[in-house]
C-alpha atoms as a PDB file:
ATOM      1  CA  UNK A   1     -64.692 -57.998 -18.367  1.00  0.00           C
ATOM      2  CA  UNK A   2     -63.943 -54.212 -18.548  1.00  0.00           C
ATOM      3  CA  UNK A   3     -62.147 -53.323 -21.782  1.00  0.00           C
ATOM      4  CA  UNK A   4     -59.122 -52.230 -20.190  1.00  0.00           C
ATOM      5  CA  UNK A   5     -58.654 -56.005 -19.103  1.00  0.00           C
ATOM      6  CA  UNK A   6     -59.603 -57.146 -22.379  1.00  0.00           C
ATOM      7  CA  UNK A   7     -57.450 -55.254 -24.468  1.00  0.00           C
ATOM      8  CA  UNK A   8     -54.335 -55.721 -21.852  1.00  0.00           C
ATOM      9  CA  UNK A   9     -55.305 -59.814 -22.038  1.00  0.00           C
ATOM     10  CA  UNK A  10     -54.855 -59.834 -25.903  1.00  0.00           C
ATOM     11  CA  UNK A  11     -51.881 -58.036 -25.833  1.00  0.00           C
ATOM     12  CA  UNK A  12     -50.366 -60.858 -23.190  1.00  0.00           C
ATOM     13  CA  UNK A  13     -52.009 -63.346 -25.434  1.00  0.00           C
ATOM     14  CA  UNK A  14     -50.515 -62.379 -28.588  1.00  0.00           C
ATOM     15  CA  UNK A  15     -46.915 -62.116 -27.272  1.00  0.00           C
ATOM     16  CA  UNK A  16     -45.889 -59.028 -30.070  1.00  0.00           C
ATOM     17  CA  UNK A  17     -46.438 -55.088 -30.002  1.00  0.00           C
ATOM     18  CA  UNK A  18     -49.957 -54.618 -31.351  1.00  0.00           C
ATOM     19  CA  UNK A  19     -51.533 -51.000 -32.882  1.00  0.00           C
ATOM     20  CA  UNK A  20     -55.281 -50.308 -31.442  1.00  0.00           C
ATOM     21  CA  UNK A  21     -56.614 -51.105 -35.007  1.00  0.00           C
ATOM     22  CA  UNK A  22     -54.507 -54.612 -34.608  1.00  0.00           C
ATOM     23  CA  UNK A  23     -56.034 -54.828 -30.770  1.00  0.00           C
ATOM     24  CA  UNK A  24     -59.743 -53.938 -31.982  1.00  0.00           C
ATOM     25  CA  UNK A  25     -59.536 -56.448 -34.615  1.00  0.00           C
ATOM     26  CA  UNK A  26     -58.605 -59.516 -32.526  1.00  0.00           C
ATOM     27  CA  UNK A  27     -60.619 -58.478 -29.669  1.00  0.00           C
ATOM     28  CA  UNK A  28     -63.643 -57.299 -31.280  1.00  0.00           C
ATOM     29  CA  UNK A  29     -64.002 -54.239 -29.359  1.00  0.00           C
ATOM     30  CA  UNK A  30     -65.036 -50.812 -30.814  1.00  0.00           C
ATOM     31  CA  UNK A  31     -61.635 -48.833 -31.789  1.00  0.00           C
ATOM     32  CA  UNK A  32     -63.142 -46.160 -29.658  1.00  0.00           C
ATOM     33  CA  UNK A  33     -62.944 -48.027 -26.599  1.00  0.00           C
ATOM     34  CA  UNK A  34     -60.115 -49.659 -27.541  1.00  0.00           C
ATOM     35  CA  UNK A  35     -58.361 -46.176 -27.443  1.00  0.00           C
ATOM     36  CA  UNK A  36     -60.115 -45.229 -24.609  1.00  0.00           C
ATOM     37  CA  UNK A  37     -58.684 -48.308 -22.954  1.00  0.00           C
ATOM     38  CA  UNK A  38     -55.068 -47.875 -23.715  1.00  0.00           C
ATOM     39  CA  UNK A  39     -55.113 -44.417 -22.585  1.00  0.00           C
ATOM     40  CA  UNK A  40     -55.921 -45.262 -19.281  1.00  0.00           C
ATOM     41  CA  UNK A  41     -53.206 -48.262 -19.465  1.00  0.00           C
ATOM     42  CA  UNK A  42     -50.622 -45.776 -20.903  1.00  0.00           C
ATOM     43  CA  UNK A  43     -51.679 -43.354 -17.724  1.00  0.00           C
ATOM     44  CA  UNK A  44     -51.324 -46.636 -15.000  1.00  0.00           C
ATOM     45  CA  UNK A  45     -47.902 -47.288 -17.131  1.00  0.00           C
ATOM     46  CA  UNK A  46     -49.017 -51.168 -17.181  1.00  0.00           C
ATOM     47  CA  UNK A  47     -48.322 -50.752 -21.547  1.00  0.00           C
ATOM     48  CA  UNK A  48     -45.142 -49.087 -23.117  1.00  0.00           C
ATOM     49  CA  UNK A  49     -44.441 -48.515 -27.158  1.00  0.00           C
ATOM     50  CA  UNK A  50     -41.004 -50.556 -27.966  1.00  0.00           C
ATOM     51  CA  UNK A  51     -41.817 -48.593 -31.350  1.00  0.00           C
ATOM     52  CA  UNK A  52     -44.475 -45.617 -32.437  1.00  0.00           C
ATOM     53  CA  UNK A  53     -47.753 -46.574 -32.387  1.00  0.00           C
ATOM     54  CA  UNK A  54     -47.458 -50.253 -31.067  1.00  0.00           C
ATOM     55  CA  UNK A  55     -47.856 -51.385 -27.706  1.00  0.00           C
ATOM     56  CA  UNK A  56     -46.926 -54.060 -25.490  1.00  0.00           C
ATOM     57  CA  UNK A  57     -47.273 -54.961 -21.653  1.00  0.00           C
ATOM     58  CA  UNK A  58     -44.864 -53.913 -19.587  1.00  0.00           C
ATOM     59  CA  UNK A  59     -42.609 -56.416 -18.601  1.00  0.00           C
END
């Protein structure tokens, strides 16, 4: 699974805004890719911030 689709999945998953640390913990990705990953899914506009520095998928 590429990490983009692993870090959107335990967003869905977890049903709350989540921070990359909060995303890298559950998911046990590197916090490196992790940001990697949501920059690319802020870019494709598929995750928005209800608040600074959380995320969620878009609805």
């Amino acid at each position: 699974m590429e990490e983009k689709d692993a870090v959107l999945e335990v967003m869905k998953k977890e049903g709350k805004p989540l921070s990359a640390g909060q995303v890298s913990e559950i998911s046990g990705l590197n916090r490196k890719k992790v940001d990697k990953a949501m920059k690319a899914l802020k870019e494709e506009g598929r995750i928005v911030s209800p608040k600074r520095c959380y995320w969620e998928p878009k609805q």
